[in-house]
Protein backbone atom coordinates (compact mmCIF):
# COMPACT_ATOMS: atom_id res chain seq x y z
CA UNK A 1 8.74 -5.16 1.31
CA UNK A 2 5.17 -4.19 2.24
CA UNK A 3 2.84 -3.37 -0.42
CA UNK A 4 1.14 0.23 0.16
CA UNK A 5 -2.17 0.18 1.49
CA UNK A 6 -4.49 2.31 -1.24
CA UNK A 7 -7.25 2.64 0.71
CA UNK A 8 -5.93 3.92 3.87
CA UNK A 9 -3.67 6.39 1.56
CA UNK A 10 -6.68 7.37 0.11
CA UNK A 11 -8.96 8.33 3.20
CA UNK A 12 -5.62 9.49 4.58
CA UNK A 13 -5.58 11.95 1.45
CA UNK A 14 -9.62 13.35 1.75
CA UNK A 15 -8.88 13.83 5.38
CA UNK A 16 -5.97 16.45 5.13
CA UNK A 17 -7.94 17.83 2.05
CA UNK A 18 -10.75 18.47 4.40
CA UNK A 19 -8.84 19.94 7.03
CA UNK A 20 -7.08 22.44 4.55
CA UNK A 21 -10.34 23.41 3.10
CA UNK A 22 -11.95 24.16 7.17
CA UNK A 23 -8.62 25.87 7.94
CA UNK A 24 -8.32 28.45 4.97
CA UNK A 25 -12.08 29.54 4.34
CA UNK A 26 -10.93 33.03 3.53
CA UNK A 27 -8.04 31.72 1.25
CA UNK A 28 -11.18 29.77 -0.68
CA UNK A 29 -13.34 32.58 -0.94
CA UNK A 30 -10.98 34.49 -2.56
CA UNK A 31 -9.54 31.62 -4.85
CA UNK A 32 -13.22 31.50 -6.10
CA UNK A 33 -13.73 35.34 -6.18
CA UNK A 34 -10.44 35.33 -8.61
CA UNK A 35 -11.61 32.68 -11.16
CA UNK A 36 -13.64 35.74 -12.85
CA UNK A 37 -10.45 38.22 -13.39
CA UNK A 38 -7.58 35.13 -13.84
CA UNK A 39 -6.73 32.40 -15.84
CA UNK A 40 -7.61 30.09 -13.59
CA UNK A 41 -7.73 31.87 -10.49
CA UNK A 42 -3.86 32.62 -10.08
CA UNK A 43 -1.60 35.14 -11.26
CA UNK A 44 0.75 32.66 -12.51
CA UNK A 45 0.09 29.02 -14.43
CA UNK A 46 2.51 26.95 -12.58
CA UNK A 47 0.56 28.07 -9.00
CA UNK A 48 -2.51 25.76 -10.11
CA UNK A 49 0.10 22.79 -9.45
CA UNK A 50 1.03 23.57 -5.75
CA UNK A 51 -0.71 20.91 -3.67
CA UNK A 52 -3.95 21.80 -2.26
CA UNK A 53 -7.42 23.14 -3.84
CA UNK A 54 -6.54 26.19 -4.02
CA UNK A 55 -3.49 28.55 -3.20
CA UNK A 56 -2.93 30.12 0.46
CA UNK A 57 -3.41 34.18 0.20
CA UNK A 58 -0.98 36.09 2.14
CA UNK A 59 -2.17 38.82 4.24
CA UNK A 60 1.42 40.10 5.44
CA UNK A 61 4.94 39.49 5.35
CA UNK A 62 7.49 40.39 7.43
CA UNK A 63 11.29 38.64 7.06
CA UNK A 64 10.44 34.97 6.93
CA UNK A 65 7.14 35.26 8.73
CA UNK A 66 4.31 35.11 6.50
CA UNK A 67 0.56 35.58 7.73
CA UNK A 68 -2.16 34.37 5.60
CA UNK A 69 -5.58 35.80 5.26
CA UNK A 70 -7.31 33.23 7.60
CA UNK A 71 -4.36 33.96 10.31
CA UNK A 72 -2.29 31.46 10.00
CA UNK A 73 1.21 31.98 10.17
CA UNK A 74 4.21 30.51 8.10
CA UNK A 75 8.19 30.44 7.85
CA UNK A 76 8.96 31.49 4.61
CA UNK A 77 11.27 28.72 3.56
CA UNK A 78 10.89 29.31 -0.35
CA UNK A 79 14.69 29.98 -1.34
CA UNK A 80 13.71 30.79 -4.93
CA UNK A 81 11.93 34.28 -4.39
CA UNK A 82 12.70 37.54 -3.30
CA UNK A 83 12.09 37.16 0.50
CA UNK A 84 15.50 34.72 0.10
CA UNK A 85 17.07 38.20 -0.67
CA UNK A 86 16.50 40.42 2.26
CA UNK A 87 13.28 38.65 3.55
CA UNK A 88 9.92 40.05 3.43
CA UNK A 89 9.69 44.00 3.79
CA UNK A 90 12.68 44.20 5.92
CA UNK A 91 12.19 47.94 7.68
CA UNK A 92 15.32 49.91 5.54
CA UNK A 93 13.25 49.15 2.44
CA UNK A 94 10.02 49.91 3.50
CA UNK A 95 11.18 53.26 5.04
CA UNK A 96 13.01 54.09 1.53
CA UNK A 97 9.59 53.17 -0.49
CA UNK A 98 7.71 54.81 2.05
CA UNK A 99 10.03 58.06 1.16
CA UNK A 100 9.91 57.97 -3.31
CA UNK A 101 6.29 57.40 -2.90
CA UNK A 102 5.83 60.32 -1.09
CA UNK A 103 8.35 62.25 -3.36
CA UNK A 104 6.64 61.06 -6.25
């Protein structure tokens, strides 16, 4: 068996943590904007142990595309969540909260 090489894991490590950084300035911004109004700049504890600096912010959602604020686009593959439901803001839903609010 081959031992793992530490070093290369490491510079392997800072590289992809540089490139998430460049790619998501607007998620960072925001992170650091939201360390003054939550604990810890999330809206819920167990997000500060997601992999990364900082969380992604999601601009939109539509079924399992998501769109983050720095334009990046995702699958939604989290099977946990609401989107696993119907997906995210599937049109019948939308139109019917679309309706109440206007009902009030």
């Amino acid at each position: 068996m081959t031992a793992i090489d530490r070093t290369k894991l490491k510079t392997l490590q800072q590289r992809e943590e540089s490139r998430f950084l460049a790619d998501h300035p607007k998620s960072a911004a925001l992170y650091n904007r939201a360390q003054s109004s939550l604990l810890g700049g999330v809206p819920m504890n167990w997000m500060k142990k997601w992999a990364g600096a900082f969380p992604v912010f999601v601009k939109s959602a539509k079924l399992a595309h998501i769109t983050d604020v720095d334009n990046r686009e995702y699958i939604g593959l989290c099977l946990g969540h609401t989107g696993a439901m119907t997906g995210h803001s599937p049109e019948i839903v939308a139109d019917v909260v679309a309706r109440r609010a206007k009902e009030g």
